[in-house]
PDB file of N, CA and C in Angstrom:
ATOM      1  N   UNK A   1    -236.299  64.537  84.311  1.00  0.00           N
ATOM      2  CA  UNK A   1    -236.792  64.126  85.601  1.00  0.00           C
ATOM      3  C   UNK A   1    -236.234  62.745  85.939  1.00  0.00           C
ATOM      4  N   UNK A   2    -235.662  62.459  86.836  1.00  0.00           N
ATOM      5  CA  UNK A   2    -235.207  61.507  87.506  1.00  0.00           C
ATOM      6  C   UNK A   2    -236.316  60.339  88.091  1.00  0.00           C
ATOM      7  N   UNK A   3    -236.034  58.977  87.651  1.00  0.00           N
ATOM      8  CA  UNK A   3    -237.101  57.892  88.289  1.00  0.00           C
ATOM      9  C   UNK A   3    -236.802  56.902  89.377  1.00  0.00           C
ATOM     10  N   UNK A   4    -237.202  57.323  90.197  1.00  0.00           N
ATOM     11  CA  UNK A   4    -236.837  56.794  91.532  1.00  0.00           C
ATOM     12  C   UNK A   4    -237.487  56.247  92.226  1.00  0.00           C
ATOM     13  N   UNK A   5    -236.899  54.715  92.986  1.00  0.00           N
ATOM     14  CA  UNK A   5    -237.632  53.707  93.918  1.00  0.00           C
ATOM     15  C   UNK A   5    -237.733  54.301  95.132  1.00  0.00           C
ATOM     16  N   UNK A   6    -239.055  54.174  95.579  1.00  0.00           N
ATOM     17  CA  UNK A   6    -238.892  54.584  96.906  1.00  0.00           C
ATOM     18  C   UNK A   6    -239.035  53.133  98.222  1.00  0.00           C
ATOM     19  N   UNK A   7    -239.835  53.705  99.041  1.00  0.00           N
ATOM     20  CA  UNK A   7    -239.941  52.668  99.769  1.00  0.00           C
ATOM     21  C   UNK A   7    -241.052  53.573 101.292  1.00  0.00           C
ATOM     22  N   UNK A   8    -241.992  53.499 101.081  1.00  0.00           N
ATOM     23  CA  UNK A   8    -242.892  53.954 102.617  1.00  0.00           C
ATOM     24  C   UNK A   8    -242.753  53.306 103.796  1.00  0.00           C
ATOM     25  N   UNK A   9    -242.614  54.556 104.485  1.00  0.00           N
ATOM     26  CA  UNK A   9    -241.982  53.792 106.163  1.00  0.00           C
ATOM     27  C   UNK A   9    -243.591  53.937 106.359  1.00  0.00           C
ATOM     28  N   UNK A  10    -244.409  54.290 106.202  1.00  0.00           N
ATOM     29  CA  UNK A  10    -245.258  54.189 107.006  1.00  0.00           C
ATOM     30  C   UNK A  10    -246.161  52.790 106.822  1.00  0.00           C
ATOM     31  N   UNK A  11    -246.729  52.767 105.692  1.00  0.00           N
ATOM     32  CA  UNK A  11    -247.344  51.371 104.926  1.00  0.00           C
ATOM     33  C   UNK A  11    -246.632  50.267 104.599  1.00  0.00           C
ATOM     34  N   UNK A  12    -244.927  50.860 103.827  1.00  0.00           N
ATOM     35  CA  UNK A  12    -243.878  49.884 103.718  1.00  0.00           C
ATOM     36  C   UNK A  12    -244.469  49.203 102.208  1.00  0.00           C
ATOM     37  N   UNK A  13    -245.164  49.912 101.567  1.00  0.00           N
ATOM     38  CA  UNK A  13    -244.989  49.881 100.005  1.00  0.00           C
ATOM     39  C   UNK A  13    -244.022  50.351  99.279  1.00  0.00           C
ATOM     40  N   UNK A  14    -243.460  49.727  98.361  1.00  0.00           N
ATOM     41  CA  UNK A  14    -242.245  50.316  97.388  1.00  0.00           C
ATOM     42  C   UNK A  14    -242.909  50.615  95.608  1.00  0.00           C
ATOM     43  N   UNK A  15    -242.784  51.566  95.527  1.00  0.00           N
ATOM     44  CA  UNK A  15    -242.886  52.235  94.344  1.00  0.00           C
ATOM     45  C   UNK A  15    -242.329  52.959  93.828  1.00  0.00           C
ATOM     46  N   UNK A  16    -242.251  53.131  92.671  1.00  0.00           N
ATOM     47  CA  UNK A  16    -241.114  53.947  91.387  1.00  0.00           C
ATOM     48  C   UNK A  16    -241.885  55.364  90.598  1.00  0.00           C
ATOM     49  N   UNK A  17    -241.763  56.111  91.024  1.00  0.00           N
ATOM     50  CA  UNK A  17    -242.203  57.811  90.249  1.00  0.00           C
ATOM     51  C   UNK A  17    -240.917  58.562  89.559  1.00  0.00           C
ATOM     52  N   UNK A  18    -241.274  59.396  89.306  1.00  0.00           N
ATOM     53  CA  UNK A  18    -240.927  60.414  88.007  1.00  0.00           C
ATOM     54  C   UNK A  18    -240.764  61.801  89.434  1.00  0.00           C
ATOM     55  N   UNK A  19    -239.844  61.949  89.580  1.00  0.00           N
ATOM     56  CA  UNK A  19    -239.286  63.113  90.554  1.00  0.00           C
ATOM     57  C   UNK A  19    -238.805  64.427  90.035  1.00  0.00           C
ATOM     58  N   UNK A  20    -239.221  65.355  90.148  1.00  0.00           N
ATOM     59  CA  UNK A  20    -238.903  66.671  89.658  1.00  0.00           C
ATOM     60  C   UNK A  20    -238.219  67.133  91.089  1.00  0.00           C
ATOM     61  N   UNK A  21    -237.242  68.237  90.776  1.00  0.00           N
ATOM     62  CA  UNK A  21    -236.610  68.479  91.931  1.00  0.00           C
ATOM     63  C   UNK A  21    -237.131  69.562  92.843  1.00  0.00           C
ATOM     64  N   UNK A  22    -238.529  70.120  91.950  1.00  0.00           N
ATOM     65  CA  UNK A  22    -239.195  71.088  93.454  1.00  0.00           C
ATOM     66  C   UNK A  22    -240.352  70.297  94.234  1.00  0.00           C
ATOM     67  N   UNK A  23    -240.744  68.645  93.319  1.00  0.00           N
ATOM     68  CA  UNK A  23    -241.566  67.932  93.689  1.00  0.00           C
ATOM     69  C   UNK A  23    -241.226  67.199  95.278  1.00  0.00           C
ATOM     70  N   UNK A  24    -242.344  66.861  96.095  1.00  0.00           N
ATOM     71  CA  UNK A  24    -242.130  66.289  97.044  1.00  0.00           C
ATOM     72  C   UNK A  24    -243.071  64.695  97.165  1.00  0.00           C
ATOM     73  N   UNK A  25    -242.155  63.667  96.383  1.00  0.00           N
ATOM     74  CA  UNK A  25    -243.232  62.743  96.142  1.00  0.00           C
ATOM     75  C   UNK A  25    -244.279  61.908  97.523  1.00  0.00           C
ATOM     76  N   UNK A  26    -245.228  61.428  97.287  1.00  0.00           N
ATOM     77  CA  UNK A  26    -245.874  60.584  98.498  1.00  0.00           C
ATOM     78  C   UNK A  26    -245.986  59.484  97.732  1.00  0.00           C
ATOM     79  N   UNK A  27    -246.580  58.936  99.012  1.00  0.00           N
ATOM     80  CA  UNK A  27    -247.059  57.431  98.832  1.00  0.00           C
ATOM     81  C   UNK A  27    -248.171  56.384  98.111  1.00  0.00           C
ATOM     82  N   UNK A  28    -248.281  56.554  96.986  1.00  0.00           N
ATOM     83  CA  UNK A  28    -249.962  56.199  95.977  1.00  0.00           C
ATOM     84  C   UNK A  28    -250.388  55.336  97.328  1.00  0.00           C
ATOM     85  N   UNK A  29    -250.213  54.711  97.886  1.00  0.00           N
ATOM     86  CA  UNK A  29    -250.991  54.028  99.137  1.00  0.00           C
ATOM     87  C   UNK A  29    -251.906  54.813 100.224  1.00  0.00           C
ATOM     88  N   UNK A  30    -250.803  55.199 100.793  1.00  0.00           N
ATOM     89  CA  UNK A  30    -251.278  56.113 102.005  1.00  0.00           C
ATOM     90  C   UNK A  30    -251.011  57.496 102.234  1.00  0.00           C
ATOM     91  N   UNK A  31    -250.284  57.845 101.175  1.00  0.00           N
ATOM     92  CA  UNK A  31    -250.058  59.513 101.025  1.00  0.00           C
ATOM     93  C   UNK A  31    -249.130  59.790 101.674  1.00  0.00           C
ATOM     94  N   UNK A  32    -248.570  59.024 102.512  1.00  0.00           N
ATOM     95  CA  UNK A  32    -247.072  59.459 103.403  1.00  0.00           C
ATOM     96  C   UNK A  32    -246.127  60.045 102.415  1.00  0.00           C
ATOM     97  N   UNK A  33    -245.579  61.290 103.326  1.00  0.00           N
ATOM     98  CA  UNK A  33    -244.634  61.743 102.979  1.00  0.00           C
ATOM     99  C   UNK A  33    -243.128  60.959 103.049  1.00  0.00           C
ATOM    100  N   UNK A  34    -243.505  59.951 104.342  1.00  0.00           N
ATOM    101  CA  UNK A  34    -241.808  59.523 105.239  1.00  0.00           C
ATOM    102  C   UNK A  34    -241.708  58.449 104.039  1.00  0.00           C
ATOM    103  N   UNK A  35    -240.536  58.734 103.203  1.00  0.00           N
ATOM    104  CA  UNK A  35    -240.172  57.620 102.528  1.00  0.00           C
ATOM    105  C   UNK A  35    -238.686  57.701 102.519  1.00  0.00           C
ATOM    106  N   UNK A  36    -238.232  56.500 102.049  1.00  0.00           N
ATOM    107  CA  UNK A  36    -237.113  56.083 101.559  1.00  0.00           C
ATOM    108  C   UNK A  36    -236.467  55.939 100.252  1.00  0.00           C
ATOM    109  N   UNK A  37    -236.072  56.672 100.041  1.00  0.00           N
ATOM    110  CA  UNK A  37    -235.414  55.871  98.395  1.00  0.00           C
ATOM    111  C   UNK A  37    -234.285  55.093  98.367  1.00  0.00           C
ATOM    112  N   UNK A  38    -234.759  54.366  97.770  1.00  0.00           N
ATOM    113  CA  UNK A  38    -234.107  52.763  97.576  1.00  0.00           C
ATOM    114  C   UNK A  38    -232.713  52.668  96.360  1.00  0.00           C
ATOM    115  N   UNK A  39    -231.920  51.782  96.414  1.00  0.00           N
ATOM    116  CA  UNK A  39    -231.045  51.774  95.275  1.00  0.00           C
ATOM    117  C   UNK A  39    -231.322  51.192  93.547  1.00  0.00           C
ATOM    118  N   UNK A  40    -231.693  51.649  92.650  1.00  0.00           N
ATOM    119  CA  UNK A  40    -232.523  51.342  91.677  1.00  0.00           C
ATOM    120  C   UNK A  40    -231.533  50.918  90.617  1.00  0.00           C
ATOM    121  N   UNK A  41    -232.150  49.380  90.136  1.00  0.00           N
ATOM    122  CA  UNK A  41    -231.250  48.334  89.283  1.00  0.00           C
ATOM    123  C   UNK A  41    -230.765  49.736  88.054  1.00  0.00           C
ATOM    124  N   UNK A  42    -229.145  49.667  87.533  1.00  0.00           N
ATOM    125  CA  UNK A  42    -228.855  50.286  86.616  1.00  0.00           C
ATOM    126  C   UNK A  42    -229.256  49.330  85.482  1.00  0.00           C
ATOM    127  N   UNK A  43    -229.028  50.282  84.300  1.00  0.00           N
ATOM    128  CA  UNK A  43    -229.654  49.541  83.053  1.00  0.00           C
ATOM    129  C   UNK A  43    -228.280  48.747  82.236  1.00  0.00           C
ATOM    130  N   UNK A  44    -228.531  48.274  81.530  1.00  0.00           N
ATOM    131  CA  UNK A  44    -227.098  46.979  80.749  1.00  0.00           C
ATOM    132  C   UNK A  44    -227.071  48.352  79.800  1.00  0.00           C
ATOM    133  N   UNK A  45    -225.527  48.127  79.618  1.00  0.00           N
ATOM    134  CA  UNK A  45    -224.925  48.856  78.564  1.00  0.00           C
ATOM    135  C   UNK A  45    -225.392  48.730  76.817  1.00  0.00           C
ATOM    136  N   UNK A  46    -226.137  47.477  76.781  1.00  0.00           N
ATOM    137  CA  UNK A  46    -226.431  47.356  75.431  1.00  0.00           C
ATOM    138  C   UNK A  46    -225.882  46.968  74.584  1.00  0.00           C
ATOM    139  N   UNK A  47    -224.788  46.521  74.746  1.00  0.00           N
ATOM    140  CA  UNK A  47    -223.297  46.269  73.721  1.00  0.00           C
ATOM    141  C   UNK A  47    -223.046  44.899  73.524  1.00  0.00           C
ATOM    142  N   UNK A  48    -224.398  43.957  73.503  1.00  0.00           N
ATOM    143  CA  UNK A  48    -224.152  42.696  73.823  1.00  0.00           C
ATOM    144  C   UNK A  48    -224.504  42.375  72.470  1.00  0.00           C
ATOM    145  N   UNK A  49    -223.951  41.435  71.801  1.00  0.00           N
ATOM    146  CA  UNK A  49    -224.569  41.067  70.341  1.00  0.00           C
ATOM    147  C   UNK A  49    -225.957  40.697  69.868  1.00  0.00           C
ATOM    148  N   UNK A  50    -226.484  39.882  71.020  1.00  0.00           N
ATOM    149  CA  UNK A  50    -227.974  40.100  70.635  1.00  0.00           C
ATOM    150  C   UNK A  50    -228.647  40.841  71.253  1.00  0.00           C
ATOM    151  N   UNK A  51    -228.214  41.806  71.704  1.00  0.00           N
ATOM    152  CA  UNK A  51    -229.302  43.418  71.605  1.00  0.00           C
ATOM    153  C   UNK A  51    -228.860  44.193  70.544  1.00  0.00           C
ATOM    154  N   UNK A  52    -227.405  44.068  70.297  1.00  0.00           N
ATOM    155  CA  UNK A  52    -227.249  45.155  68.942  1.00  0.00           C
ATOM    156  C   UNK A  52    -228.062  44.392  67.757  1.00  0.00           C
ATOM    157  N   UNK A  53    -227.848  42.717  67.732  1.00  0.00           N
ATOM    158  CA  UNK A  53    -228.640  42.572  66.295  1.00  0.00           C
ATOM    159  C   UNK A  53    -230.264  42.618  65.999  1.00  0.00           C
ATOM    160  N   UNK A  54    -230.669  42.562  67.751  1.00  0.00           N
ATOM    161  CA  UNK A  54    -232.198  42.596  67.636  1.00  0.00           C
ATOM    162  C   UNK A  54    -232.283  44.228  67.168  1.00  0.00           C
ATOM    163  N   UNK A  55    -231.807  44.770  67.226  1.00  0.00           N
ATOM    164  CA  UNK A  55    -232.267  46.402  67.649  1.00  0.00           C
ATOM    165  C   UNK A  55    -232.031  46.553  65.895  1.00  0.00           C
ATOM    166  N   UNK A  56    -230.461  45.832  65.435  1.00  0.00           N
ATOM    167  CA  UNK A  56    -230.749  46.270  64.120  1.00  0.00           C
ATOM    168  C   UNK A  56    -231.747  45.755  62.964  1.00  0.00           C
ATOM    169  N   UNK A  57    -232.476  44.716  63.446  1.00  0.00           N
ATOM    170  CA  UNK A  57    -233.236  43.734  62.709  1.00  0.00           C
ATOM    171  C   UNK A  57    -234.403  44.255  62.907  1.00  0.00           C
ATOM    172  N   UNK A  58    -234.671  44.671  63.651  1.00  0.00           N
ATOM    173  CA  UNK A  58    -236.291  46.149  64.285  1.00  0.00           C
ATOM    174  C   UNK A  58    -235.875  47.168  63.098  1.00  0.00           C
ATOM    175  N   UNK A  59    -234.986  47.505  63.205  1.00  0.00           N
ATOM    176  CA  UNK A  59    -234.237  48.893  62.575  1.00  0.00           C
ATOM    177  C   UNK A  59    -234.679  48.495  60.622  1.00  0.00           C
ATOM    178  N   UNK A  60    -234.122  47.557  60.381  1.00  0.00           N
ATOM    179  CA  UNK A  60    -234.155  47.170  58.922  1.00  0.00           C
ATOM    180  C   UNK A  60    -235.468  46.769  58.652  1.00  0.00           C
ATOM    181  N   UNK A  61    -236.162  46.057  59.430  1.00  0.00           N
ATOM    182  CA  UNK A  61    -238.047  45.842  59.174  1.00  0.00           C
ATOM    183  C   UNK A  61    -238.646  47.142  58.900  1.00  0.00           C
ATOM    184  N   UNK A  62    -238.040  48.331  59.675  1.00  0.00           N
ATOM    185  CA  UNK A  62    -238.798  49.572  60.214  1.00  0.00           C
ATOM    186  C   UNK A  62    -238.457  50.502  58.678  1.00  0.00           C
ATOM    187  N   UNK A  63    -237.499  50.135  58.047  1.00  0.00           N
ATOM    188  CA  UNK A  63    -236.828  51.020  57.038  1.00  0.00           C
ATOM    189  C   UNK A  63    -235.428  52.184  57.310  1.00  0.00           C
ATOM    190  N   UNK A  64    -235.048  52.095  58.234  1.00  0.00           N
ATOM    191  CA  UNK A  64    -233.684  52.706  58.824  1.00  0.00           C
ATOM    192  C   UNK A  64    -232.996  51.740  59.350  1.00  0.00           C
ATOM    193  N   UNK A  65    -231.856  52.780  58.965  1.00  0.00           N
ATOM    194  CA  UNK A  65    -230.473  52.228  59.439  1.00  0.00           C
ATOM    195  C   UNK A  65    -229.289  53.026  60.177  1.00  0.00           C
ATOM    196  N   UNK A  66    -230.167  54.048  60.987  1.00  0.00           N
ATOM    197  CA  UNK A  66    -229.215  54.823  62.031  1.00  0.00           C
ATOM    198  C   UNK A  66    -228.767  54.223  63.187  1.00  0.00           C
ATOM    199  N   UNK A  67    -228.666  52.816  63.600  1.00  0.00           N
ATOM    200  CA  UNK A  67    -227.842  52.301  64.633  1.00  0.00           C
ATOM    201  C   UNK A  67    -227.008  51.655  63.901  1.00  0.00           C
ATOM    202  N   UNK A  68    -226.656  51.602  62.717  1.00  0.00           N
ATOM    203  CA  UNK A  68    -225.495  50.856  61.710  1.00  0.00           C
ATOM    204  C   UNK A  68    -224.704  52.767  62.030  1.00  0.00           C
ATOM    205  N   UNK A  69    -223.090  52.148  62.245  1.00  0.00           N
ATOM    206  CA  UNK A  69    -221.969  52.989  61.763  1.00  0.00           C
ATOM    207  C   UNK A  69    -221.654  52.864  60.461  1.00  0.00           C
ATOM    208  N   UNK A  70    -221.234  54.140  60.058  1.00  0.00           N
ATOM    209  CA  UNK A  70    -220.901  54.602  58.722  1.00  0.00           C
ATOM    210  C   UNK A  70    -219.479  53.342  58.150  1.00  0.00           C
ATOM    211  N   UNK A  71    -218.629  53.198  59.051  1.00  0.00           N
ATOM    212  CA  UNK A  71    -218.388  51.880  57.861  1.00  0.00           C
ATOM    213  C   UNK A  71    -219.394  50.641  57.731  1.00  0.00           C
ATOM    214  N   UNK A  72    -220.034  50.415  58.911  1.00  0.00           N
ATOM    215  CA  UNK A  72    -221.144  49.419  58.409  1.00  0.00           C
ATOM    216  C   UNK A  72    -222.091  49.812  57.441  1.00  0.00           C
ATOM    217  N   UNK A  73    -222.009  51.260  56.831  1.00  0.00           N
ATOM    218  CA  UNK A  73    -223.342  51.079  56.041  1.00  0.00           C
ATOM    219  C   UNK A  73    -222.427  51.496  54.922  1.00  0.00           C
ATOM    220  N   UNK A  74    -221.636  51.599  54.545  1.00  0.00           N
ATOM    221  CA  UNK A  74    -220.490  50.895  52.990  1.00  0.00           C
ATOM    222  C   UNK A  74    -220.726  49.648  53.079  1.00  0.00           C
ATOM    223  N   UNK A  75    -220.709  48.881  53.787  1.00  0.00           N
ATOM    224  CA  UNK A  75    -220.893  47.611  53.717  1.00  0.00           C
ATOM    225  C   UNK A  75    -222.100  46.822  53.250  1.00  0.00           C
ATOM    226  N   UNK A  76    -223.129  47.699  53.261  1.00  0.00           N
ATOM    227  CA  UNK A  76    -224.827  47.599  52.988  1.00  0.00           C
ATOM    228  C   UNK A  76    -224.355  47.905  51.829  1.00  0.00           C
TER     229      UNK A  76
END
């Protein structure tokens, strides 16, 4: 299911739901149907050194090591 910003023309509240494609979402405000969907921030690729080392330092507290690649874990 796809998560998508909307935006109510009628009230002009913006909110984010969980969209199924036979679903017809409304407005948690005012129940309007007339909305807008909005352009919704993409997410960071993740590939930045301190998200890979936080993620692996979670990972090694936790007892795994499936975000280490197989030559990194010869290296362990």
């Amino acid at each position: 299911m796809p998560y998508y910003t909307f935006r109510c023309t009628g009230c002009d509240t913006v909110f984010e739901t969980l969209v199924r494609s036979s679903d017809t979402p409304t407005c948690p405000q005012c129940a309007s149907e007339a909305l807008e969907r909005q352009m919704g921030a993409t997410a960071p690729a993740a590939k930045t050194p301190g998200v890979v080392s936080q993620a692996r330092a979670r990972a090694a507290r936790e007892g795994h090591f499936s975000n280490y690649s197989r030559s990194e874990m010869k290296r362990k």
